[in-house]
N, C-alpha and C. Protein backbone atom coordinates (compact mmCIF):
# COMPACT_ATOMS: atom_id res chain seq x y z
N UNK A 1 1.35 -20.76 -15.05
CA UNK A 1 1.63 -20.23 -13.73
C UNK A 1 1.75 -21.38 -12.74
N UNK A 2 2.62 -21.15 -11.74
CA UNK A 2 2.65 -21.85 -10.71
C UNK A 2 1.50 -21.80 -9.92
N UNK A 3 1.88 -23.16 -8.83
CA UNK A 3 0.71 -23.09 -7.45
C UNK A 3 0.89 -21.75 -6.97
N UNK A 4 1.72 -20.78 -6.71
CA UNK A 4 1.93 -19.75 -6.22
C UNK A 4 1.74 -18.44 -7.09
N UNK A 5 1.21 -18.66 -8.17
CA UNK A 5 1.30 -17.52 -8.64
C UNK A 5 2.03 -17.01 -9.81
N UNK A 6 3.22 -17.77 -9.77
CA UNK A 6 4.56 -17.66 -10.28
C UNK A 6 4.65 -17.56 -11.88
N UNK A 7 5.04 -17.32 -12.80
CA UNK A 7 5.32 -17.39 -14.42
C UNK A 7 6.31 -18.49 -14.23
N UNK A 8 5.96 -19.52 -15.18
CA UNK A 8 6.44 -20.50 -15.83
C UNK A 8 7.03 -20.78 -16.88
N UNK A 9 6.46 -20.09 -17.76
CA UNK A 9 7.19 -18.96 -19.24
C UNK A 9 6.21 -20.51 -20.11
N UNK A 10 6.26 -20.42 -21.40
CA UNK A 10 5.67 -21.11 -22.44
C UNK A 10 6.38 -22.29 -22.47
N UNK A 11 5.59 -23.63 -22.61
CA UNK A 11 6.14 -24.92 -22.68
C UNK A 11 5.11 -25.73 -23.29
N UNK A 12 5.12 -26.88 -23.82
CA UNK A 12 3.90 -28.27 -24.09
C UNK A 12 3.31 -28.39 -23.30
N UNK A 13 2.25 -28.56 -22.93
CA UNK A 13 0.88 -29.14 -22.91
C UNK A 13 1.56 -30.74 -21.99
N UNK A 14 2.48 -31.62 -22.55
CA UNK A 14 3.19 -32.78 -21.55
C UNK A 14 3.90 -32.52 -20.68
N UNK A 15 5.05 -31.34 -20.94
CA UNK A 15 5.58 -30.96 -19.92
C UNK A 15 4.79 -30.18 -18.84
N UNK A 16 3.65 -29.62 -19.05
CA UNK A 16 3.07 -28.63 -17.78
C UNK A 16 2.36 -29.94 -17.53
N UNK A 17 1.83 -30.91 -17.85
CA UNK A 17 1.37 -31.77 -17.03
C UNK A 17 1.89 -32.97 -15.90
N UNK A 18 2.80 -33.09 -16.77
CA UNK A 18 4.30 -34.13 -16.12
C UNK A 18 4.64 -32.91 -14.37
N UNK A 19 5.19 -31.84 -14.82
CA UNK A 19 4.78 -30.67 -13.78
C UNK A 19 4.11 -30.60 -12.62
N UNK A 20 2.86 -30.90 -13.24
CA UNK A 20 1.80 -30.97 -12.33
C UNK A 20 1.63 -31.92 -11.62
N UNK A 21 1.90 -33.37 -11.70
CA UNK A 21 1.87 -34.89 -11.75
C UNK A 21 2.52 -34.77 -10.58
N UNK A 22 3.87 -34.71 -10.99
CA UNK A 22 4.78 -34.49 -9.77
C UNK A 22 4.30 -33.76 -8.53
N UNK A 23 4.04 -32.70 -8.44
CA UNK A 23 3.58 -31.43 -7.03
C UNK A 23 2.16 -32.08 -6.80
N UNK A 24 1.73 -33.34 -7.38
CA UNK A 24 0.51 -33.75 -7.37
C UNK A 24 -0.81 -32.47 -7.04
N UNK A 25 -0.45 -32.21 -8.34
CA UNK A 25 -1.89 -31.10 -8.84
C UNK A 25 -2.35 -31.08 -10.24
N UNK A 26 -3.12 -30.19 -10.01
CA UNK A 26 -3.88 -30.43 -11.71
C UNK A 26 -3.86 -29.19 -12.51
N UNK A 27 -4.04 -29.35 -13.52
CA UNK A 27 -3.44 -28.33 -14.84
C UNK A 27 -4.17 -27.81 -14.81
N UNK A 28 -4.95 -26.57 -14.88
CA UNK A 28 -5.77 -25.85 -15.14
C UNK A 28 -6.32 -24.54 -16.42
N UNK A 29 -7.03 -24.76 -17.05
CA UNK A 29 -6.81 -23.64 -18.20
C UNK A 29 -7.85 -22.24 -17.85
N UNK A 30 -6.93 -21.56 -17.68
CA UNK A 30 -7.61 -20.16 -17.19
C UNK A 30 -7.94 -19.43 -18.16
N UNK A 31 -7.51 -19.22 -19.02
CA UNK A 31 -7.95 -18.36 -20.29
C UNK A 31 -7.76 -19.27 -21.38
N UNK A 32 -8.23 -19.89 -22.18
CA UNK A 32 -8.74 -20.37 -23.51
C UNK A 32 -8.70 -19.36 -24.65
N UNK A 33 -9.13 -18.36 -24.83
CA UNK A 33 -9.03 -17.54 -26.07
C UNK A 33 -7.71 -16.86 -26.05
N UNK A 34 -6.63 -17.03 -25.00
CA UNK A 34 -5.51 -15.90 -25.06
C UNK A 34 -4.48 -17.02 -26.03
N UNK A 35 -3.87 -16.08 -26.20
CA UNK A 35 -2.75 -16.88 -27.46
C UNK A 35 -1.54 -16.59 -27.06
N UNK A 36 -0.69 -17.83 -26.64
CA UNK A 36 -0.85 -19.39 -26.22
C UNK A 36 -1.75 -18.90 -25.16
N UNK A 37 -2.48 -20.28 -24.74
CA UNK A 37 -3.54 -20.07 -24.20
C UNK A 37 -3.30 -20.23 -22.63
N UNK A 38 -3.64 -19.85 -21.12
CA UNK A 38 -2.82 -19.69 -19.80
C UNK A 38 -3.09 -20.86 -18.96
N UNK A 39 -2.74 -21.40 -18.62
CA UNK A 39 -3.22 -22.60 -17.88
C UNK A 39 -2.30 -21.97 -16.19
N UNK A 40 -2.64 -23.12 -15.32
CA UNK A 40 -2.43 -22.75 -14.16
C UNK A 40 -2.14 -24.62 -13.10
N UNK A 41 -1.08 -24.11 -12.60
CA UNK A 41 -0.71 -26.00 -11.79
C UNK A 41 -1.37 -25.48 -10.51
N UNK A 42 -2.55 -26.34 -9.96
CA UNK A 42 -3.47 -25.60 -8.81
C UNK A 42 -3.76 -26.60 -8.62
N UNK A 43 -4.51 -26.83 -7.16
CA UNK A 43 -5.41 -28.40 -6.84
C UNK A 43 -7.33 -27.69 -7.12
N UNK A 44 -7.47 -28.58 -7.89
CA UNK A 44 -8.96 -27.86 -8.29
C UNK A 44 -9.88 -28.16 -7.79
N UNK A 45 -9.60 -29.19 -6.63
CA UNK A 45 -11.06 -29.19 -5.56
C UNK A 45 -11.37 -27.93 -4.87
N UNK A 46 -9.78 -26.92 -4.40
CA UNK A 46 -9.84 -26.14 -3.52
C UNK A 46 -10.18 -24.94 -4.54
N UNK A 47 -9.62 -24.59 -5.57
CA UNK A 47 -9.93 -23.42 -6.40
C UNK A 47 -11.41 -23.32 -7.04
N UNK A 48 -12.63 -24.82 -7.33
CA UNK A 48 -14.20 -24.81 -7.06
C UNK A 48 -14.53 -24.17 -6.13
N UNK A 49 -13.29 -24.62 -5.18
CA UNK A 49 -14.29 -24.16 -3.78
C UNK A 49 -14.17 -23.06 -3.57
N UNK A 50 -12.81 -22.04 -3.71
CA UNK A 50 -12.63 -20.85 -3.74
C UNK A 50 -13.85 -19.93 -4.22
N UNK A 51 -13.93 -20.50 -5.56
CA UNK A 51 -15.03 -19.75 -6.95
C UNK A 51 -16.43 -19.95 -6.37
N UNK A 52 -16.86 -21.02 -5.62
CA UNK A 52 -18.32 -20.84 -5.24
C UNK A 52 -18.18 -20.15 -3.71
N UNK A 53 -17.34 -20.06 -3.19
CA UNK A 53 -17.53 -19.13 -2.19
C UNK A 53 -17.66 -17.61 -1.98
N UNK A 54 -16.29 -17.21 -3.40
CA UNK A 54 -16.72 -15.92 -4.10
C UNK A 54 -18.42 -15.95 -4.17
N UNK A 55 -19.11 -16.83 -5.26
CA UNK A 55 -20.41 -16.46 -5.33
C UNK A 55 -21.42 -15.81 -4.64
N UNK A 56 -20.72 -16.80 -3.47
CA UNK A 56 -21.78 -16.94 -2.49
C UNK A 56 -22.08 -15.47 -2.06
N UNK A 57 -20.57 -14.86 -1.48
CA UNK A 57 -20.88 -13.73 -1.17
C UNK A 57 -21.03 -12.32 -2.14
N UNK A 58 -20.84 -12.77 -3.08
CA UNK A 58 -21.60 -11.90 -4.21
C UNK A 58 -23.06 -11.80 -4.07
N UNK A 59 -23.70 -13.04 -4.23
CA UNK A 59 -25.61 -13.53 -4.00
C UNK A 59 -25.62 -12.80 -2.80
N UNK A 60 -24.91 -12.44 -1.41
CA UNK A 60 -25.16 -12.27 0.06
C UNK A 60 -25.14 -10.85 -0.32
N UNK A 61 -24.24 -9.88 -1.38
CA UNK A 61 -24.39 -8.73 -1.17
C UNK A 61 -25.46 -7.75 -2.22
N UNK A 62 -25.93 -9.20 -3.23
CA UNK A 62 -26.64 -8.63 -4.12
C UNK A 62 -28.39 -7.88 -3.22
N UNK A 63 -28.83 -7.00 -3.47
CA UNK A 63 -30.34 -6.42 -2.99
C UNK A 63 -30.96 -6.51 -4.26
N UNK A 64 -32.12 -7.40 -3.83
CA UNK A 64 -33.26 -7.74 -4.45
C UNK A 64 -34.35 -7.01 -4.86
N UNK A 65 -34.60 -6.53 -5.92
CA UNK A 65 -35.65 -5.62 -6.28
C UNK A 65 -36.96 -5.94 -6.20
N UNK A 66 -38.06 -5.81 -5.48
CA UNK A 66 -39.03 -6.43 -5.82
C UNK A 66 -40.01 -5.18 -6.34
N UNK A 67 -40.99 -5.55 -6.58
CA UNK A 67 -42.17 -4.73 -7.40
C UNK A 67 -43.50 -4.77 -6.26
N UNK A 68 -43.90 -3.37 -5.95
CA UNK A 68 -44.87 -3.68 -4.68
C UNK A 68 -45.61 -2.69 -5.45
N UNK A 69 -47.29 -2.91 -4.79
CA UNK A 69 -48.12 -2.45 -5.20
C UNK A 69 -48.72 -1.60 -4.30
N UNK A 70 -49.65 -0.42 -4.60
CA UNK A 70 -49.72 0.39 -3.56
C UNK A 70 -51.56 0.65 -4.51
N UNK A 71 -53.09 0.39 -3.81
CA UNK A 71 -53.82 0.68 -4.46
C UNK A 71 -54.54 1.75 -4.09
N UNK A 72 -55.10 2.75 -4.95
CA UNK A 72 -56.20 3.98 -4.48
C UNK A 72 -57.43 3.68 -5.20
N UNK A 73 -58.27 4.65 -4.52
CA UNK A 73 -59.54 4.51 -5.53
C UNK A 73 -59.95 6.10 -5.78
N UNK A 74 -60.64 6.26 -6.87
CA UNK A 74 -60.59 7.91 -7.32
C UNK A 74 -61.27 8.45 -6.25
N UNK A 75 -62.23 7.75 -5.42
CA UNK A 75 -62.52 8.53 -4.23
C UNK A 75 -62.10 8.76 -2.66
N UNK A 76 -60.56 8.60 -3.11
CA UNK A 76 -59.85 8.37 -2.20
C UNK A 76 -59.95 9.69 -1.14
N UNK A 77 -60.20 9.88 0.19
CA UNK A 77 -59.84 11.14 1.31
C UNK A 77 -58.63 11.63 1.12
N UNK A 78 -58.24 13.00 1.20
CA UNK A 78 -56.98 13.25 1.26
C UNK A 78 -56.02 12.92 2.46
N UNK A 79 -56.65 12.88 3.38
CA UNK A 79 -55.80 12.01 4.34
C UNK A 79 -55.21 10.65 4.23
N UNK A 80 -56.22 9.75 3.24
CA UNK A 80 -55.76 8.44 2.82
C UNK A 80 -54.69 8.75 1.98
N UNK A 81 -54.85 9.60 0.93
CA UNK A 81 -54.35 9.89 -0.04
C UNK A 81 -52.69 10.30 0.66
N UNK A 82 -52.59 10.79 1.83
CA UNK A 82 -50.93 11.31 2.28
C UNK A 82 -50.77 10.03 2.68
N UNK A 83 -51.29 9.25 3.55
CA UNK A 83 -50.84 8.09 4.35
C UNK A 83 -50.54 7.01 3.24
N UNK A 84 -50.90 6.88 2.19
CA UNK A 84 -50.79 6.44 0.84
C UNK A 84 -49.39 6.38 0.44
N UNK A 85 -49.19 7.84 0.40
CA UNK A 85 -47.95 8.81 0.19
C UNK A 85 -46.90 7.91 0.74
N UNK A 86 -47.31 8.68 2.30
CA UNK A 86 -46.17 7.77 3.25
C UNK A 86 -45.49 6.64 2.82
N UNK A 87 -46.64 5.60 2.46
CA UNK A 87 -46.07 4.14 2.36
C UNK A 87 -45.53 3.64 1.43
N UNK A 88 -45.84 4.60 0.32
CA UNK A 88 -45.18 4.25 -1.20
C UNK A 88 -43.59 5.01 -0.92
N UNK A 89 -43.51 6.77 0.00
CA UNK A 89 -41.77 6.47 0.41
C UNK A 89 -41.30 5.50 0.82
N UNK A 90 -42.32 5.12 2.12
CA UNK A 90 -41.06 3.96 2.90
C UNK A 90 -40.72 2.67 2.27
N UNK A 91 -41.77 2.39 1.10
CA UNK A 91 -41.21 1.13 -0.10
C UNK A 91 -39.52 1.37 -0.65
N UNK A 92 -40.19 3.21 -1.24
CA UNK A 92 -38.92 3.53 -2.03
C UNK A 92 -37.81 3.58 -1.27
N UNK A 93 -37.62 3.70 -0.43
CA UNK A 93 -37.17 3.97 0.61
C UNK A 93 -35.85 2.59 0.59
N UNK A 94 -36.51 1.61 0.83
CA UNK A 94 -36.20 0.06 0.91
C UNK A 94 -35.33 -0.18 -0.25
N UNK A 95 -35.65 0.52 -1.03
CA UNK A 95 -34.98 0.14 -2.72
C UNK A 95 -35.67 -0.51 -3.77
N UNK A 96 -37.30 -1.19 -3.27
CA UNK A 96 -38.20 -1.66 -4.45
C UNK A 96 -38.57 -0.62 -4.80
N UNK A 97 -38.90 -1.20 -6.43
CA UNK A 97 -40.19 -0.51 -7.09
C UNK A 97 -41.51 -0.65 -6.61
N UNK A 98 -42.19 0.46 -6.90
CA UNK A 98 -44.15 0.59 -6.48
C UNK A 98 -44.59 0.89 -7.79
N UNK A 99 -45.78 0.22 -7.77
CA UNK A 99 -46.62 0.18 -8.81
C UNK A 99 -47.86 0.68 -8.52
N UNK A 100 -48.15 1.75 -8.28
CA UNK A 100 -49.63 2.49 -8.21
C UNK A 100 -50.52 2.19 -8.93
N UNK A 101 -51.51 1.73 -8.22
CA UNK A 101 -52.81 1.04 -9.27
C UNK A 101 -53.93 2.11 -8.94
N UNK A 102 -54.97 2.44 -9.48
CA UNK A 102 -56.15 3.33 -9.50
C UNK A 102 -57.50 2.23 -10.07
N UNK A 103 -57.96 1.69 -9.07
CA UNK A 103 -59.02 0.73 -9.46
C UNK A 103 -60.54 1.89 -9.20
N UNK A 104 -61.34 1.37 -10.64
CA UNK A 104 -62.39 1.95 -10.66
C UNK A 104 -63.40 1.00 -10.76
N UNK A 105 -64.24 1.58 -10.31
CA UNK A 105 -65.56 0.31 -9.73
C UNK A 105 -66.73 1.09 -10.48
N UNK A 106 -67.91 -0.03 -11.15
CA UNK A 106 -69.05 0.69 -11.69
C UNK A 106 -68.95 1.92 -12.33
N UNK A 107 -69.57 2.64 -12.46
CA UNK A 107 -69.35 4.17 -13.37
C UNK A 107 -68.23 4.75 -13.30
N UNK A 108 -67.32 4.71 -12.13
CA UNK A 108 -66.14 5.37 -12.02
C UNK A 108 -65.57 5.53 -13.08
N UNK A 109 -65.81 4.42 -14.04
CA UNK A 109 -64.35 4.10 -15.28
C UNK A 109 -64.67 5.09 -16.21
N UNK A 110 -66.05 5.90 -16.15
CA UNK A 110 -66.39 7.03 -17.18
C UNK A 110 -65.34 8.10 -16.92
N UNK A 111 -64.82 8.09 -15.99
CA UNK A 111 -64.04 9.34 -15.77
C UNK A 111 -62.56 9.10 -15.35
N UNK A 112 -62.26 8.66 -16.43
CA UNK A 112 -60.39 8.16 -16.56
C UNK A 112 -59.27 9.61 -15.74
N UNK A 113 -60.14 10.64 -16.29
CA UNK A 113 -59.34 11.81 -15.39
C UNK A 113 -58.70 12.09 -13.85
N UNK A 114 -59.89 11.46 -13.66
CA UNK A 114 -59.61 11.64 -11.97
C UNK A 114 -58.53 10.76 -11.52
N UNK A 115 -58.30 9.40 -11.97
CA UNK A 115 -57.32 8.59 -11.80
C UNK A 115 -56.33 8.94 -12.39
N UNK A 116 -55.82 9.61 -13.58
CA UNK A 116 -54.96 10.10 -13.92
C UNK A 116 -54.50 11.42 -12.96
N UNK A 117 -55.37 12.09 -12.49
CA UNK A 117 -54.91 13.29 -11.63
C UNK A 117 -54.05 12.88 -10.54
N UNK A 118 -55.28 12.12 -10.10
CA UNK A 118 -54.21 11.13 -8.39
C UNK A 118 -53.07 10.33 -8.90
N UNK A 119 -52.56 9.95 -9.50
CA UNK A 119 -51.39 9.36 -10.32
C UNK A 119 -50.51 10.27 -10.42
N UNK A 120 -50.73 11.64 -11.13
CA UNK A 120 -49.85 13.00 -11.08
C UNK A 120 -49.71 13.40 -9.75
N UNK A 121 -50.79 13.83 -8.96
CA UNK A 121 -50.45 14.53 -7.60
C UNK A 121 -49.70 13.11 -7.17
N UNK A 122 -49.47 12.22 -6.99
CA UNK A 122 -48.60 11.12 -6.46
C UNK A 122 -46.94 11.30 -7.23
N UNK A 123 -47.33 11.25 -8.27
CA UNK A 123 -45.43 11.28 -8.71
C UNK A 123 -45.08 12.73 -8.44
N UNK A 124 -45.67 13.76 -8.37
CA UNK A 124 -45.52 15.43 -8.18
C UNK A 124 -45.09 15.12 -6.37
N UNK A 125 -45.41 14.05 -5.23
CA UNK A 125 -45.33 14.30 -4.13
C UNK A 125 -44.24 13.82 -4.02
N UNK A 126 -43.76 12.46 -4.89
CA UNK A 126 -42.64 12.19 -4.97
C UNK A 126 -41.57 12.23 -5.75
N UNK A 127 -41.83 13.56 -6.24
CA UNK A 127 -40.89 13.89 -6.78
C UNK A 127 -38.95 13.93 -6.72
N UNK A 128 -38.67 14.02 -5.49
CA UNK A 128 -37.18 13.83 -5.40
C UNK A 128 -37.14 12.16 -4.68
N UNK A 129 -37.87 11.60 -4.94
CA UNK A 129 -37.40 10.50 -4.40
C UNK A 129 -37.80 8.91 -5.37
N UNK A 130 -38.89 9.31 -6.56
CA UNK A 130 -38.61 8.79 -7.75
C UNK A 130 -38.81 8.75 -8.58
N UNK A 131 -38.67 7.97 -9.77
CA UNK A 131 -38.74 8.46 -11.22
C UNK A 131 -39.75 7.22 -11.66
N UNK A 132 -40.78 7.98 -12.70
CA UNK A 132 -41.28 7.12 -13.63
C UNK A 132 -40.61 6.13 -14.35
N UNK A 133 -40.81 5.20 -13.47
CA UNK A 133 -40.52 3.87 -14.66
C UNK A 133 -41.23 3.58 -16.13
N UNK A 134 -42.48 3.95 -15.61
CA UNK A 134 -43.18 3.15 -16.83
C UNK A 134 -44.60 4.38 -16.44
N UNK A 135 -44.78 4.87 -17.54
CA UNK A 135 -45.91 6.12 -17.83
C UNK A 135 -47.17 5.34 -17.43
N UNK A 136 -48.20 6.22 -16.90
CA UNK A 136 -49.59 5.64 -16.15
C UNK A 136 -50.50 5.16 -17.59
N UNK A 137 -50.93 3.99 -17.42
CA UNK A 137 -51.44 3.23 -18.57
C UNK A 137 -52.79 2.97 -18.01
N UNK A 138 -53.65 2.55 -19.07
CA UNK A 138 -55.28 2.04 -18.77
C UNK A 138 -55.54 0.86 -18.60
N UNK A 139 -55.34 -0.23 -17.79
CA UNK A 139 -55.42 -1.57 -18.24
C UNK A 139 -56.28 -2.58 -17.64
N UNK A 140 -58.05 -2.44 -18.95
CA UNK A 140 -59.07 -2.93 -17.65
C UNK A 140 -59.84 -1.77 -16.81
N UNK A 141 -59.81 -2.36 -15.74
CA UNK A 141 -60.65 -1.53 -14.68
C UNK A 141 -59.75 -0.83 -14.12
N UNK A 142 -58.44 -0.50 -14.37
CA UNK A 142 -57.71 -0.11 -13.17
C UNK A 142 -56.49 0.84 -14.40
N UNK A 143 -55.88 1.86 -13.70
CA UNK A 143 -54.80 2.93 -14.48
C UNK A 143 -53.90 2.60 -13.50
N UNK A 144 -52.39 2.33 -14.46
CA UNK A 144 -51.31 1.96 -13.30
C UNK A 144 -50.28 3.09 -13.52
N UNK A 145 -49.00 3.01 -13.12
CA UNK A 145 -47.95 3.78 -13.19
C UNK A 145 -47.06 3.32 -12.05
N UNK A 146 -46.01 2.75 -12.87
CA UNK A 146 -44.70 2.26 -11.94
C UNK A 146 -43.51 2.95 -11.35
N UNK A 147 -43.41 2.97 -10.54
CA UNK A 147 -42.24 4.03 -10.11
C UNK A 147 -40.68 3.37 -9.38
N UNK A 148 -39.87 3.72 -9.78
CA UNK A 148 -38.74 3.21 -9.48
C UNK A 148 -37.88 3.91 -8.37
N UNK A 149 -37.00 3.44 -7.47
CA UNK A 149 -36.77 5.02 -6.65
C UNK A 149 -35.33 5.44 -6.66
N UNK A 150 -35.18 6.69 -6.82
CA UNK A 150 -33.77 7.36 -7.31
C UNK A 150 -32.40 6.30 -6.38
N UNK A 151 -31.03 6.97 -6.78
CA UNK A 151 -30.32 6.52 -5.82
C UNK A 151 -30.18 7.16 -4.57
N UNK A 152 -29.70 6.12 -3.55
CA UNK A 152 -30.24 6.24 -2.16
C UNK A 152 -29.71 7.53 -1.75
N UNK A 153 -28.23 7.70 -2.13
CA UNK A 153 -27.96 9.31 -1.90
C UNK A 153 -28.34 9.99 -2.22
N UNK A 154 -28.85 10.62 -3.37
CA UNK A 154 -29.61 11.49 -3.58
C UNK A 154 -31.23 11.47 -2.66
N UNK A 155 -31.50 10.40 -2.26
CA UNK A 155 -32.49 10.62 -1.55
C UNK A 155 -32.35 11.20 -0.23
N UNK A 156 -31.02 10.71 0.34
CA UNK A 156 -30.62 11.25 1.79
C UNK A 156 -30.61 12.77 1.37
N UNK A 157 -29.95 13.12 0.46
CA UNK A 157 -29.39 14.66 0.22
C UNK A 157 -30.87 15.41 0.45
N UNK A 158 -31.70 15.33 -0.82
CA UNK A 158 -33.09 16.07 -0.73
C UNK A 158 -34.01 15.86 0.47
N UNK A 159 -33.63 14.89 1.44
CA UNK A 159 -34.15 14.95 3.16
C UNK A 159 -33.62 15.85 4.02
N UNK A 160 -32.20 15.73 3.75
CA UNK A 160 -31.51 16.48 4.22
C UNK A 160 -31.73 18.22 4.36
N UNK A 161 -32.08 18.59 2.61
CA UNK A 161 -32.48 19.98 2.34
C UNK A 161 -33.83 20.18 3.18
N UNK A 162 -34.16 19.12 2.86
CA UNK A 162 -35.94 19.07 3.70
C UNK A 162 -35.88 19.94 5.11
N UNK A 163 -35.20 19.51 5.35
CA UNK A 163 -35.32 19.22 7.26
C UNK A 163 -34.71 20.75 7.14
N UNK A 164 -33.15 21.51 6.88
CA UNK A 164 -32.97 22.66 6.97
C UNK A 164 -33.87 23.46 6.36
């Protein structure tokens, strides 16, 4: 291909360079596995620069997932327990994952139930807004369960139903 774009049709490897020499540019091979293989007469300082600028704004539009933690304790108030709530939506909300931890202190750990309950009434509250990542596990002193949060439209939609 030409600087412009253009088909050149099939030739040697000397002649597309001789080509190039002349319009003082450089040969470029764009596809390698195609048969004959595509090269391109381009100046390749500017077409680097093209390709990392693409990047760039690829990296600028990519959203970053992070993993946040949200902790209770089995004797948590139910008022803590909504305001809890709250903050693990407005994570999901953001687009990270939450990781609900249930830390048990001294005897608490005899009674794995109760932390498993508050773990259920938590994914049961958030139910339309996300999904079990990873099932509530025992690990140590503490029962976790990771939650991931649906896509963002569907979250607007089931607010939406909310409110009517």
């Amino acid at each position: 291909m030409g600087e412009k774009g253009e088909q050149l049709g099939i030739m040697p490897v000397s002649q597309a360079l001789e080509m190039a020499r002349r319009q003082d540019l450089d040969l470029v091979e764009v596809a390698p596995t195609a048969v004959p293989p595509v090269c391109r007469v381009l100046d390749y300082g500017k077409y680097k620069y093209e390709q990392s600028k693409k990047e760039r704004e690829q990296r600028r539009n990519q959203k970053v997932s992070l993993l946040r933690e949200v902790r209770l304790r089995p004797k948590i108030g139910h008022h803590d327990f909504e305001s809890k709530t709250r903050s693990v939506r407005k994570l999901l909300g953001e687009g990270d994952k939450v990781k609900i931890t249930v830390r048990f202190r001294g005897r608490e750990i005899t009674h794995p139930e109760i932390g498993w309950g508050l773990l259920q009434r938590m994914t049961e509250s958030l139910q339309g807004v996300a999904a079990i990542a990873r099932q509530p596990v025992i690990e140590g002193r503490s029962m976790t369960v990771i939650l991931s949060p649906l896509a963002a439209q569907k979250v607007k939609a089931s607010e939406a139903v909310k409110r009517s």
